[in-house]
PDB file of N, CA and C in Angstrom:
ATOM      1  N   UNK A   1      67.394  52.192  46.652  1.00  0.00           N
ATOM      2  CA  UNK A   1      66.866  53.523  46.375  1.00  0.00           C
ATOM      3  C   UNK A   1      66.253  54.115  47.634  1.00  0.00           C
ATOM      4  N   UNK A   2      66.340  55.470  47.527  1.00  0.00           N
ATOM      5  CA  UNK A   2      65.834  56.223  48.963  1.00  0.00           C
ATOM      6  C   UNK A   2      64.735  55.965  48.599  1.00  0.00           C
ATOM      7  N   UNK A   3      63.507  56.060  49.805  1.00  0.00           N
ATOM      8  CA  UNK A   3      62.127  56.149  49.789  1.00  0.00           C
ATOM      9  C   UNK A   3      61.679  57.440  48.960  1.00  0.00           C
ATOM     10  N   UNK A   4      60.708  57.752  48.221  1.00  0.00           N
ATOM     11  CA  UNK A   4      60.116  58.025  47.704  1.00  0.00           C
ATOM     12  C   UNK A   4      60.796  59.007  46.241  1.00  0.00           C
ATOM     13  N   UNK A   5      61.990  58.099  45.825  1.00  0.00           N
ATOM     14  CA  UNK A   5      62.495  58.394  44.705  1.00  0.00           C
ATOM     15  C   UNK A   5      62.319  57.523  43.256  1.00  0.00           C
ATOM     16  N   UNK A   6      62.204  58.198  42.603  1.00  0.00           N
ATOM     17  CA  UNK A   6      61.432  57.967  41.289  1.00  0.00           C
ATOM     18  C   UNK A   6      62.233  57.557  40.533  1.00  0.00           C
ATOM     19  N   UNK A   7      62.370  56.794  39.844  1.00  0.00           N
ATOM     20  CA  UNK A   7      64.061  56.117  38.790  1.00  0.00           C
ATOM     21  C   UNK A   7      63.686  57.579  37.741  1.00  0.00           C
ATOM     22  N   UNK A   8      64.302  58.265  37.105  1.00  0.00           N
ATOM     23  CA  UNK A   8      65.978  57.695  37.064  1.00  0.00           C
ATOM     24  C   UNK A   8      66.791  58.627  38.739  1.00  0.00           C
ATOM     25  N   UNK A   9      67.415  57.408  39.265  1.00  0.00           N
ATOM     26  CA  UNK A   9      68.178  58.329  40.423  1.00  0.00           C
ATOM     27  C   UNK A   9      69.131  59.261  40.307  1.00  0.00           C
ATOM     28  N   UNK A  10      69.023  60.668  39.187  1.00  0.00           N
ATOM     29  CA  UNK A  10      69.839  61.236  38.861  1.00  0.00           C
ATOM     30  C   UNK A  10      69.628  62.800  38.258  1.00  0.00           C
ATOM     31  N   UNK A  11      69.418  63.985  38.722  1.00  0.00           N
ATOM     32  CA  UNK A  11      69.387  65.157  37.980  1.00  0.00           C
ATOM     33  C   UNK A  11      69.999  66.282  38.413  1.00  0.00           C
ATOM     34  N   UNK A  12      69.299  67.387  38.128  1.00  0.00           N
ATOM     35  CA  UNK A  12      70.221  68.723  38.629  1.00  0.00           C
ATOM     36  C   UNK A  12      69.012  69.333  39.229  1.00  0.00           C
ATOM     37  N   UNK A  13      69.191  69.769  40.398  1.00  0.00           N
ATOM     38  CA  UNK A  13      68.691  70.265  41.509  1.00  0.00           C
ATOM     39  C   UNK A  13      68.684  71.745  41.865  1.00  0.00           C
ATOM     40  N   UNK A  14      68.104  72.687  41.678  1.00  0.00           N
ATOM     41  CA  UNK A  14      68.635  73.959  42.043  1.00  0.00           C
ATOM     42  C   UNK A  14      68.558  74.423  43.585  1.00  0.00           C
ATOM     43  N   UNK A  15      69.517  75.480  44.080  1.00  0.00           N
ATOM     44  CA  UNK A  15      69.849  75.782  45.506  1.00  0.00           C
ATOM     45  C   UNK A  15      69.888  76.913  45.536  1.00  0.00           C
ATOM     46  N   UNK A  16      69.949  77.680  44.551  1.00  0.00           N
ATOM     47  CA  UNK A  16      69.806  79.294  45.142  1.00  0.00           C
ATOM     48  C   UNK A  16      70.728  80.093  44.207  1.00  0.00           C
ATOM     49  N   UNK A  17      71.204  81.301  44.579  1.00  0.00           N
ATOM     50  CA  UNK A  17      72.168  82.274  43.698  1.00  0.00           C
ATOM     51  C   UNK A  17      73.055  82.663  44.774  1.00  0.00           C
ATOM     52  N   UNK A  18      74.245  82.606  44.129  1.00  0.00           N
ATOM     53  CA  UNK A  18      75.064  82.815  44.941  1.00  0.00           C
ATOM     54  C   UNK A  18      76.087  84.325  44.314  1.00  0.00           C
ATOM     55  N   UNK A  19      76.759  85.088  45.369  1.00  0.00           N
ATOM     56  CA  UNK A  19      77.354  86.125  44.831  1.00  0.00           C
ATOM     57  C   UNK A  19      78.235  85.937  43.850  1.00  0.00           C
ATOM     58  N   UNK A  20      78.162  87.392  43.076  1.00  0.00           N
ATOM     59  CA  UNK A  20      79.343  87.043  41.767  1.00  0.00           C
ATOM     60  C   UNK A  20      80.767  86.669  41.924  1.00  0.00           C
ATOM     61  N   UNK A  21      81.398  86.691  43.218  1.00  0.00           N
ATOM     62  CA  UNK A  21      82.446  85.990  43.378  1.00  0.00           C
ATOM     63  C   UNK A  21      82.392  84.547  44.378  1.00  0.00           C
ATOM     64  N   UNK A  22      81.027  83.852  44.274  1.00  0.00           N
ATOM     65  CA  UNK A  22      80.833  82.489  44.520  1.00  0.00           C
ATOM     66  C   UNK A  22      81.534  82.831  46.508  1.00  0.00           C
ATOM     67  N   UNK A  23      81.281  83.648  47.413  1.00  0.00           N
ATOM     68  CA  UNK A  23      81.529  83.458  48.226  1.00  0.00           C
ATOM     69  C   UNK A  23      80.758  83.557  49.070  1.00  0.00           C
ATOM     70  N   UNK A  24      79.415  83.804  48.959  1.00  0.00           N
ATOM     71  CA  UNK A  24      77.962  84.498  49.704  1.00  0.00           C
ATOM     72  C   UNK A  24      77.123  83.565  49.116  1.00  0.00           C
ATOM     73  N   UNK A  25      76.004  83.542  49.602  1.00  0.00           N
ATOM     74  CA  UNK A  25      74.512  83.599  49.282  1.00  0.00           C
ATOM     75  C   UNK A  25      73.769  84.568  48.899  1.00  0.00           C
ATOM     76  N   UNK A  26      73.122  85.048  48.223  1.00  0.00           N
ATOM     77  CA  UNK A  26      72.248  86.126  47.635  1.00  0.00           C
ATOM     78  C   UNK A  26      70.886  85.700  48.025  1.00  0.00           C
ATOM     79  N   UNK A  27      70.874  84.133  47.894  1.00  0.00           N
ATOM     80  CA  UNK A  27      69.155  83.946  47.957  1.00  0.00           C
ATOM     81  C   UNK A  27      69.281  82.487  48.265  1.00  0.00           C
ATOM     82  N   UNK A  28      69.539  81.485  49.284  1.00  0.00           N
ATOM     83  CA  UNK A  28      70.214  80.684  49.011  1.00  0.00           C
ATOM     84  C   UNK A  28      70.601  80.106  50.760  1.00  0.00           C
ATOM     85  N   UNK A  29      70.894  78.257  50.714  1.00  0.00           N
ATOM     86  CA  UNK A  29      70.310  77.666  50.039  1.00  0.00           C
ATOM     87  C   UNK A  29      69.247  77.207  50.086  1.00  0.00           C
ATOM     88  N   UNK A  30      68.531  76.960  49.338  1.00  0.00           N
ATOM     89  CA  UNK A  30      66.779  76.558  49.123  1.00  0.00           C
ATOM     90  C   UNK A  30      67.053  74.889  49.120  1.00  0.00           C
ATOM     91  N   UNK A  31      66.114  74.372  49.441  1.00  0.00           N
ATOM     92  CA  UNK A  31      66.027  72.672  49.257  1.00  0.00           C
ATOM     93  C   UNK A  31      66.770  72.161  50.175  1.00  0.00           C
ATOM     94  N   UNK A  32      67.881  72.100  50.061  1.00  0.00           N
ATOM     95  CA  UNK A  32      68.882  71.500  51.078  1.00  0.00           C
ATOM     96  C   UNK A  32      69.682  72.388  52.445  1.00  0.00           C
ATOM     97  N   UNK A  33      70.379  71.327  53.326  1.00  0.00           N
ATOM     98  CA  UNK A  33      70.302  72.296  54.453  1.00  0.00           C
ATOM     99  C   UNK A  33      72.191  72.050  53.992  1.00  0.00           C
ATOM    100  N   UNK A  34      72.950  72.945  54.751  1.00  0.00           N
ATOM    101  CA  UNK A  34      74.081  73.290  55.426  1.00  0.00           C
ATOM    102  C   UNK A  34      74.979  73.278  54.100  1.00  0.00           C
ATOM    103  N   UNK A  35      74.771  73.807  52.891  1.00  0.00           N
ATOM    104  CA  UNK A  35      75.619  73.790  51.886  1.00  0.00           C
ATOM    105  C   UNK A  35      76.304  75.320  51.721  1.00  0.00           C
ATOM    106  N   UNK A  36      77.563  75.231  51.426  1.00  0.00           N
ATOM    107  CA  UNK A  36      78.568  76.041  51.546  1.00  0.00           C
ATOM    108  C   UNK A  36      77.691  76.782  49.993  1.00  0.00           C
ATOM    109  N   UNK A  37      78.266  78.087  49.747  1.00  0.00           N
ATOM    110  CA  UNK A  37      78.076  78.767  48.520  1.00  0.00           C
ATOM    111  C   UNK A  37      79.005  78.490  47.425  1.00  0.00           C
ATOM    112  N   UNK A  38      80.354  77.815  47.527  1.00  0.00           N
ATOM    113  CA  UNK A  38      80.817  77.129  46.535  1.00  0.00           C
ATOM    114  C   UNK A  38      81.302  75.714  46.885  1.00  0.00           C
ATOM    115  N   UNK A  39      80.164  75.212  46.752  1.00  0.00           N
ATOM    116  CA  UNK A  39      80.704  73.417  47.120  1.00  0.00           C
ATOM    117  C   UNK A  39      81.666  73.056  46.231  1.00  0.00           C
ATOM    118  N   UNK A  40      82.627  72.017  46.518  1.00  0.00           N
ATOM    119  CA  UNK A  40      83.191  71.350  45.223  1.00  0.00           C
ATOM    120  C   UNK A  40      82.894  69.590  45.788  1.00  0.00           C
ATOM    121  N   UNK A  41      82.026  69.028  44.713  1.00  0.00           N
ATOM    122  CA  UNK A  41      82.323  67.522  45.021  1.00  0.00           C
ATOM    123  C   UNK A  41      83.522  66.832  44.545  1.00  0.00           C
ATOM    124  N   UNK A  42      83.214  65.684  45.733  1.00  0.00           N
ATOM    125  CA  UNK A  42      82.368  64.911  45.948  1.00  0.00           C
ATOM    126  C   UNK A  42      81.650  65.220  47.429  1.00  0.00           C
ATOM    127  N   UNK A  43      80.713  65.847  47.305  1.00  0.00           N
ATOM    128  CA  UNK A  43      80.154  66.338  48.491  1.00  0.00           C
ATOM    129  C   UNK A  43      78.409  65.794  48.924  1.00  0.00           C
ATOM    130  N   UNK A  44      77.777  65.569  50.400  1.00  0.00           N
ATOM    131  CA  UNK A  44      76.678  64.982  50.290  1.00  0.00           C
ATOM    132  C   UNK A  44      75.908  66.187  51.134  1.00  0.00           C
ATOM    133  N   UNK A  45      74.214  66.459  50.673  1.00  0.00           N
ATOM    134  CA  UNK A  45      73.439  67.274  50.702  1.00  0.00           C
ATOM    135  C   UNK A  45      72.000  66.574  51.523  1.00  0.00           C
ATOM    136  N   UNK A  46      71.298  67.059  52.416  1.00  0.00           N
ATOM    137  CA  UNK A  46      70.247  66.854  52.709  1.00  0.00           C
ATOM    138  C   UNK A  46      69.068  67.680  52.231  1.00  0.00           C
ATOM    139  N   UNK A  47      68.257  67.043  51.588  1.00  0.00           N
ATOM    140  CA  UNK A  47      66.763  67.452  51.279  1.00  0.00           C
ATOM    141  C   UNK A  47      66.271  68.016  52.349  1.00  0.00           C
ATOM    142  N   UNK A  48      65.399  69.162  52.371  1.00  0.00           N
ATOM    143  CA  UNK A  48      64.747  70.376  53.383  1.00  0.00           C
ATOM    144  C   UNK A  48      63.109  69.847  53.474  1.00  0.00           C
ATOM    145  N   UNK A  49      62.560  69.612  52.097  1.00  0.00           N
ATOM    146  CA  UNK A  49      61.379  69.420  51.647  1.00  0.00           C
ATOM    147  C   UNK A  49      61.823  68.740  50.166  1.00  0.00           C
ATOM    148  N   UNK A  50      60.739  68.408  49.781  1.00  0.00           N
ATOM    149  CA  UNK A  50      60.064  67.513  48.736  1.00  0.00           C
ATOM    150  C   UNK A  50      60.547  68.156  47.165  1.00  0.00           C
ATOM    151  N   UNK A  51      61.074  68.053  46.595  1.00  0.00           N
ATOM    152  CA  UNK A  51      62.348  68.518  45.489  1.00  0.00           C
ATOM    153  C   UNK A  51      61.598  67.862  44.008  1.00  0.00           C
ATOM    154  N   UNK A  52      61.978  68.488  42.980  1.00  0.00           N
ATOM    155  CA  UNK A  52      61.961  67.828  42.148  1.00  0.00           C
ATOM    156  C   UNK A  52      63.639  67.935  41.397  1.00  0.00           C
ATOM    157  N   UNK A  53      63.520  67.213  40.677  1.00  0.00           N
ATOM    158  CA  UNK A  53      65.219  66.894  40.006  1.00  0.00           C
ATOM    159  C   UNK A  53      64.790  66.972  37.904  1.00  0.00           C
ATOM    160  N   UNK A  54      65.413  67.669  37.255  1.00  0.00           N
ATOM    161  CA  UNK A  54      65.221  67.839  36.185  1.00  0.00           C
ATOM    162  C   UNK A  54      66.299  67.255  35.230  1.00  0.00           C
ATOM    163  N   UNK A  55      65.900  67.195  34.048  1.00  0.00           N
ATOM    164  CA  UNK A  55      66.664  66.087  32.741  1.00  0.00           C
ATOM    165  C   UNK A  55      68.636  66.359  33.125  1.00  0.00           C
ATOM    166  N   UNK A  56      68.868  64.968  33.609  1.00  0.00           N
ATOM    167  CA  UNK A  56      70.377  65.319  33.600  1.00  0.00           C
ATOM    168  C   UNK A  56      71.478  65.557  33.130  1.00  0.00           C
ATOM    169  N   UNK A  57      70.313  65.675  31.434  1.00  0.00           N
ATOM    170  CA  UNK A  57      71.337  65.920  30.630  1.00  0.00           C
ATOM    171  C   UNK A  57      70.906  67.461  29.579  1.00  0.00           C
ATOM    172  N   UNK A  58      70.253  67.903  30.455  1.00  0.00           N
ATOM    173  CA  UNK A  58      69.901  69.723  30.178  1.00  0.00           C
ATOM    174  C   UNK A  58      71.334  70.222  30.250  1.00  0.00           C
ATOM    175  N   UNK A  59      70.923  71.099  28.865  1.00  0.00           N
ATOM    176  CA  UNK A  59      72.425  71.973  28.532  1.00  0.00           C
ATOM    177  C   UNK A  59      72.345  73.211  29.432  1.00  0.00           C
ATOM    178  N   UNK A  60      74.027  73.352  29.871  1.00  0.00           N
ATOM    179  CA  UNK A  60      74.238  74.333  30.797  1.00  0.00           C
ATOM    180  C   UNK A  60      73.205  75.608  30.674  1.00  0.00           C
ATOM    181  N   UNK A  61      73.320  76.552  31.413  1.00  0.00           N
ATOM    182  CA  UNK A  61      72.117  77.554  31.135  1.00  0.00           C
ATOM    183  C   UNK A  61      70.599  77.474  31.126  1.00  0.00           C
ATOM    184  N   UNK A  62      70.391  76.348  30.952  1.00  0.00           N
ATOM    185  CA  UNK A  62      68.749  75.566  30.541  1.00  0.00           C
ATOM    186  C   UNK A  62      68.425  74.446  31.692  1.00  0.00           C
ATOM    187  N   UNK A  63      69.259  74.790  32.620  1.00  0.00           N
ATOM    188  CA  UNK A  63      68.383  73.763  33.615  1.00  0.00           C
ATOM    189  C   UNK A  63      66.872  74.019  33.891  1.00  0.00           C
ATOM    190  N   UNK A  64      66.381  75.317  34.012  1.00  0.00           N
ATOM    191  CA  UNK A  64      65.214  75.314  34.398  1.00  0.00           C
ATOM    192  C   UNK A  64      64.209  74.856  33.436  1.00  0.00           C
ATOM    193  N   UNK A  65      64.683  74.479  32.179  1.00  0.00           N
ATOM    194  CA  UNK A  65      63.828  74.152  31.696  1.00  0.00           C
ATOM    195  C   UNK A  65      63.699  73.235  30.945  1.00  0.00           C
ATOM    196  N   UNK A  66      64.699  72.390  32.036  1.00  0.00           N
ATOM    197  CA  UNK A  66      65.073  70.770  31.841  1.00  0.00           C
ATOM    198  C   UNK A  66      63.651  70.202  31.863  1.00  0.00           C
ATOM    199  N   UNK A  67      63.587  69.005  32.065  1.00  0.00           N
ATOM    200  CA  UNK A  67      62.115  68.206  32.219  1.00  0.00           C
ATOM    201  C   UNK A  67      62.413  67.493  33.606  1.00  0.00           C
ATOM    202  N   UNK A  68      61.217  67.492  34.347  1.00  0.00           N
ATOM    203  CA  UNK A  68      61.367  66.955  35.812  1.00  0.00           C
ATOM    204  C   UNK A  68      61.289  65.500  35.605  1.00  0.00           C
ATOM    205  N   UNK A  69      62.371  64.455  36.110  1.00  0.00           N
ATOM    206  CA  UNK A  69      62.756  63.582  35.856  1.00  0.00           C
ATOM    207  C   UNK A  69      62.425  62.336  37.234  1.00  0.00           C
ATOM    208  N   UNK A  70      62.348  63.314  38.206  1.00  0.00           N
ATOM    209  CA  UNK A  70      62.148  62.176  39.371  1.00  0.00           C
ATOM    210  C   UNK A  70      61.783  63.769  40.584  1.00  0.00           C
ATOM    211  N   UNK A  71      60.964  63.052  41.737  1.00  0.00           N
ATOM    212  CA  UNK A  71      60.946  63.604  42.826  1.00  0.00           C
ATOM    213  C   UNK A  71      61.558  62.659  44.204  1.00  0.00           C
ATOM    214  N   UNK A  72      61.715  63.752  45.190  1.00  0.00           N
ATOM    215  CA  UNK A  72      63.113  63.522  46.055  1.00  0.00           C
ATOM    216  C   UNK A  72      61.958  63.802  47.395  1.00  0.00           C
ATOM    217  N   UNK A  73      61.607  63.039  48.077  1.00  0.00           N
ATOM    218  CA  UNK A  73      61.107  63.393  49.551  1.00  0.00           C
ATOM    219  C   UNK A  73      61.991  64.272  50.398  1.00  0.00           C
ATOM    220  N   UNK A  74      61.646  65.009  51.527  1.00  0.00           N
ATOM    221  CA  UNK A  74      62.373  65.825  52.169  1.00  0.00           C
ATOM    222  C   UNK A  74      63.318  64.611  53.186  1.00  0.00           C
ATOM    223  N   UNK A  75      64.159  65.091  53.457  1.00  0.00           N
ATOM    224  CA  UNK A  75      65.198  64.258  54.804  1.00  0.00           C
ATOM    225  C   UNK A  75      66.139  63.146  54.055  1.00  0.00           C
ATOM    226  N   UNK A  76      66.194  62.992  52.753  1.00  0.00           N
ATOM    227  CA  UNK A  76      66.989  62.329  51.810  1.00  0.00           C
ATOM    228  C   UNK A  76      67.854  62.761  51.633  1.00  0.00           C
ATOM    229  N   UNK A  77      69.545  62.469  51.919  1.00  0.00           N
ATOM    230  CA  UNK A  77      70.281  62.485  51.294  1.00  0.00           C
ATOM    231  C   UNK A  77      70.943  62.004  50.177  1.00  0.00           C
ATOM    232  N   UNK A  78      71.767  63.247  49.199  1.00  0.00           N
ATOM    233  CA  UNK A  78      72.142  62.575  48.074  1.00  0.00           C
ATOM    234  C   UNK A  78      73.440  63.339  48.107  1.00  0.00           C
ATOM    235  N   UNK A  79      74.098  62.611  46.926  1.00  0.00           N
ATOM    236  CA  UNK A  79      75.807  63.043  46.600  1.00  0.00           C
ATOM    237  C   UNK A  79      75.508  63.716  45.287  1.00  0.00           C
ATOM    238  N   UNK A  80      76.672  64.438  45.738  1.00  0.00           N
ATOM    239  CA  UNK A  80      76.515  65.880  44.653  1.00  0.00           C
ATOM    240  C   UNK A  80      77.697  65.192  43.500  1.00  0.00           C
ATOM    241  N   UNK A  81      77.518  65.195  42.465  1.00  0.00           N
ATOM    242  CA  UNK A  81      77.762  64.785  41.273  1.00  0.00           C
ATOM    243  C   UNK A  81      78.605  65.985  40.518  1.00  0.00           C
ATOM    244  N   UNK A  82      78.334  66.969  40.621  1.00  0.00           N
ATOM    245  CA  UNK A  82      78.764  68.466  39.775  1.00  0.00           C
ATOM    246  C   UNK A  82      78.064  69.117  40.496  1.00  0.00           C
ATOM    247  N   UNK A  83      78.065  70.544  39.867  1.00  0.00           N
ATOM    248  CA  UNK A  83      77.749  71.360  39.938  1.00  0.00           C
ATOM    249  C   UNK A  83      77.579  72.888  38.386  1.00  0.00           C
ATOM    250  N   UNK A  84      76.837  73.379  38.649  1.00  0.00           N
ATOM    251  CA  UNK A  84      76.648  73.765  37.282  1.00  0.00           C
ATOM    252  C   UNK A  84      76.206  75.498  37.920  1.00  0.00           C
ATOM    253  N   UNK A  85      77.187  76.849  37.071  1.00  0.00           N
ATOM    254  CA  UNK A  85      77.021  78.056  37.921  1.00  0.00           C
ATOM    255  C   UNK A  85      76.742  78.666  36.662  1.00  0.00           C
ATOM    256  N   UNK A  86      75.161  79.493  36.208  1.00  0.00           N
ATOM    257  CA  UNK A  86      74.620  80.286  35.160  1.00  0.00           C
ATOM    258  C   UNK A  86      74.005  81.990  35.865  1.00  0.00           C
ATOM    259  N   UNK A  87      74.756  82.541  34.918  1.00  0.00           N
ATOM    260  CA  UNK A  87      75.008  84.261  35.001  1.00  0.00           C
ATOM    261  C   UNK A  87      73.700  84.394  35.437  1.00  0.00           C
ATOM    262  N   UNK A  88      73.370  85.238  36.449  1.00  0.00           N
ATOM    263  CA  UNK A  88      72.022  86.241  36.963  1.00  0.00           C
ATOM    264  C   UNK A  88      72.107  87.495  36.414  1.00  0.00           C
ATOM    265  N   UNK A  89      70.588  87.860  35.907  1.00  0.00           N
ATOM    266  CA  UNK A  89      70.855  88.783  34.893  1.00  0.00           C
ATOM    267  C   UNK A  89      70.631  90.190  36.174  1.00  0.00           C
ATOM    268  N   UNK A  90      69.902  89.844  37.363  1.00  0.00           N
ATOM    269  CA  UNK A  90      70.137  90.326  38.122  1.00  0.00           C
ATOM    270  C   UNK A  90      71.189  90.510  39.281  1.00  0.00           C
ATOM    271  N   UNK A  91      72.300  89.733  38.505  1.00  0.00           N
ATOM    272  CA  UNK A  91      73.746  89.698  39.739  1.00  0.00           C
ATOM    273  C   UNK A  91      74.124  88.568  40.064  1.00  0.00           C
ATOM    274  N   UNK A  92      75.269  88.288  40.438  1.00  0.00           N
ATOM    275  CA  UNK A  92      75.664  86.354  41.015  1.00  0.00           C
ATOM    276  C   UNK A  92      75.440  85.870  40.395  1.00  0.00           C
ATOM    277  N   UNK A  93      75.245  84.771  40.212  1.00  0.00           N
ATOM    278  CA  UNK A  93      74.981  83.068  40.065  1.00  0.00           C
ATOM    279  C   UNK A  93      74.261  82.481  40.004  1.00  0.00           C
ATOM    280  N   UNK A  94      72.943  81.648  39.583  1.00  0.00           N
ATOM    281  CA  UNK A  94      72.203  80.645  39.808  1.00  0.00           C
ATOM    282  C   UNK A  94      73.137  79.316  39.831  1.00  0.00           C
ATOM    283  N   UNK A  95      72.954  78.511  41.307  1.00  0.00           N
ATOM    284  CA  UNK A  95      73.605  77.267  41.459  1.00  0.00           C
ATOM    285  C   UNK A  95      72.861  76.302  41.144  1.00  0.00           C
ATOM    286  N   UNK A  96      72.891  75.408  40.639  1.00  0.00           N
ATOM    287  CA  UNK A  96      72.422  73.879  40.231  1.00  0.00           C
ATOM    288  C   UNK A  96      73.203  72.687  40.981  1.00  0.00           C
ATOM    289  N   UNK A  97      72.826  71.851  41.227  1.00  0.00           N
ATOM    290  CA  UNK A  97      73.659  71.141  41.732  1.00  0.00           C
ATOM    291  C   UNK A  97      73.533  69.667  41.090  1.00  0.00           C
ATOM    292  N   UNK A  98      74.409  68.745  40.222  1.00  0.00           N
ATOM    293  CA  UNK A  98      73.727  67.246  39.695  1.00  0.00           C
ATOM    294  C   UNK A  98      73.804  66.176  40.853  1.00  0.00           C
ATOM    295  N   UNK A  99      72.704  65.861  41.092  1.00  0.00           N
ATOM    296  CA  UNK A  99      73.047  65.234  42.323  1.00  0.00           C
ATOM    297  C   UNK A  99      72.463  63.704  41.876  1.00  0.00           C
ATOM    298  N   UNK A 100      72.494  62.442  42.903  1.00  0.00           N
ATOM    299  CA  UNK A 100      71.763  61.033  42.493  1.00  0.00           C
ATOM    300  C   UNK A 100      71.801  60.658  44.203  1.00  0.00           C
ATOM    301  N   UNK A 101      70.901  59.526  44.340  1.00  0.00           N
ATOM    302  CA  UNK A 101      71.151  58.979  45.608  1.00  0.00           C
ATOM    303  C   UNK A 101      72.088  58.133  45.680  1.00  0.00           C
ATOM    304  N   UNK A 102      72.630  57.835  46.757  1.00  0.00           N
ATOM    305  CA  UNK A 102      73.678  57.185  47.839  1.00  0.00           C
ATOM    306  C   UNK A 102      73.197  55.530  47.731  1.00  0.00           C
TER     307      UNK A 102
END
């Protein structure tokens, strides 16, 4: 296990909003560094700062108000698992990303 990760090694992570045709950033990305606006895994992500990761088994749409399941120190990498893209009522995308450690 990476240093200062909390079992379970596994949730959905949010990164930002991305434009309504998934090719931009709108706001984005937050947490992690050098991620494309439509990743497809199996892809690996670096932590920016200190993250939390929420229930990995929150139904689409409801990540935010998954339950925080583990925290992620900054400079950790993890592998992106999925990805999960919910309508902005203000435009684009909110991206999620399910990620676990390496």
């Amino acid at each position: 296990m990476a240093a200062g990760f909390v079992a379970p090694n596994e949730g959905w992570l949010y990164v930002g909003r991305v434009s309504e045709d998934k090719t931009a950033w709108v706001d984005g990305p937050k947490n992690v560094r050098g991620l494309p606006p439509n990743p497809t895994p199996p892809i690996s992500v670096t932590t920016t700062n200190a993250i939390a990761l929420r229930d990995p088994n929150s139904a689409p749409g409801k990540r935010a108000a998954g339950e925080i399941v583990a925290g992620v120190e900054a400079n950790v990498t993890l592998q992106v698992l999925d990805t999960d893209l919910s309508h902005a009522k203000g435009g684009g995308n909110f991206l999620w990303l399910k990620v676990k450690t390496k």
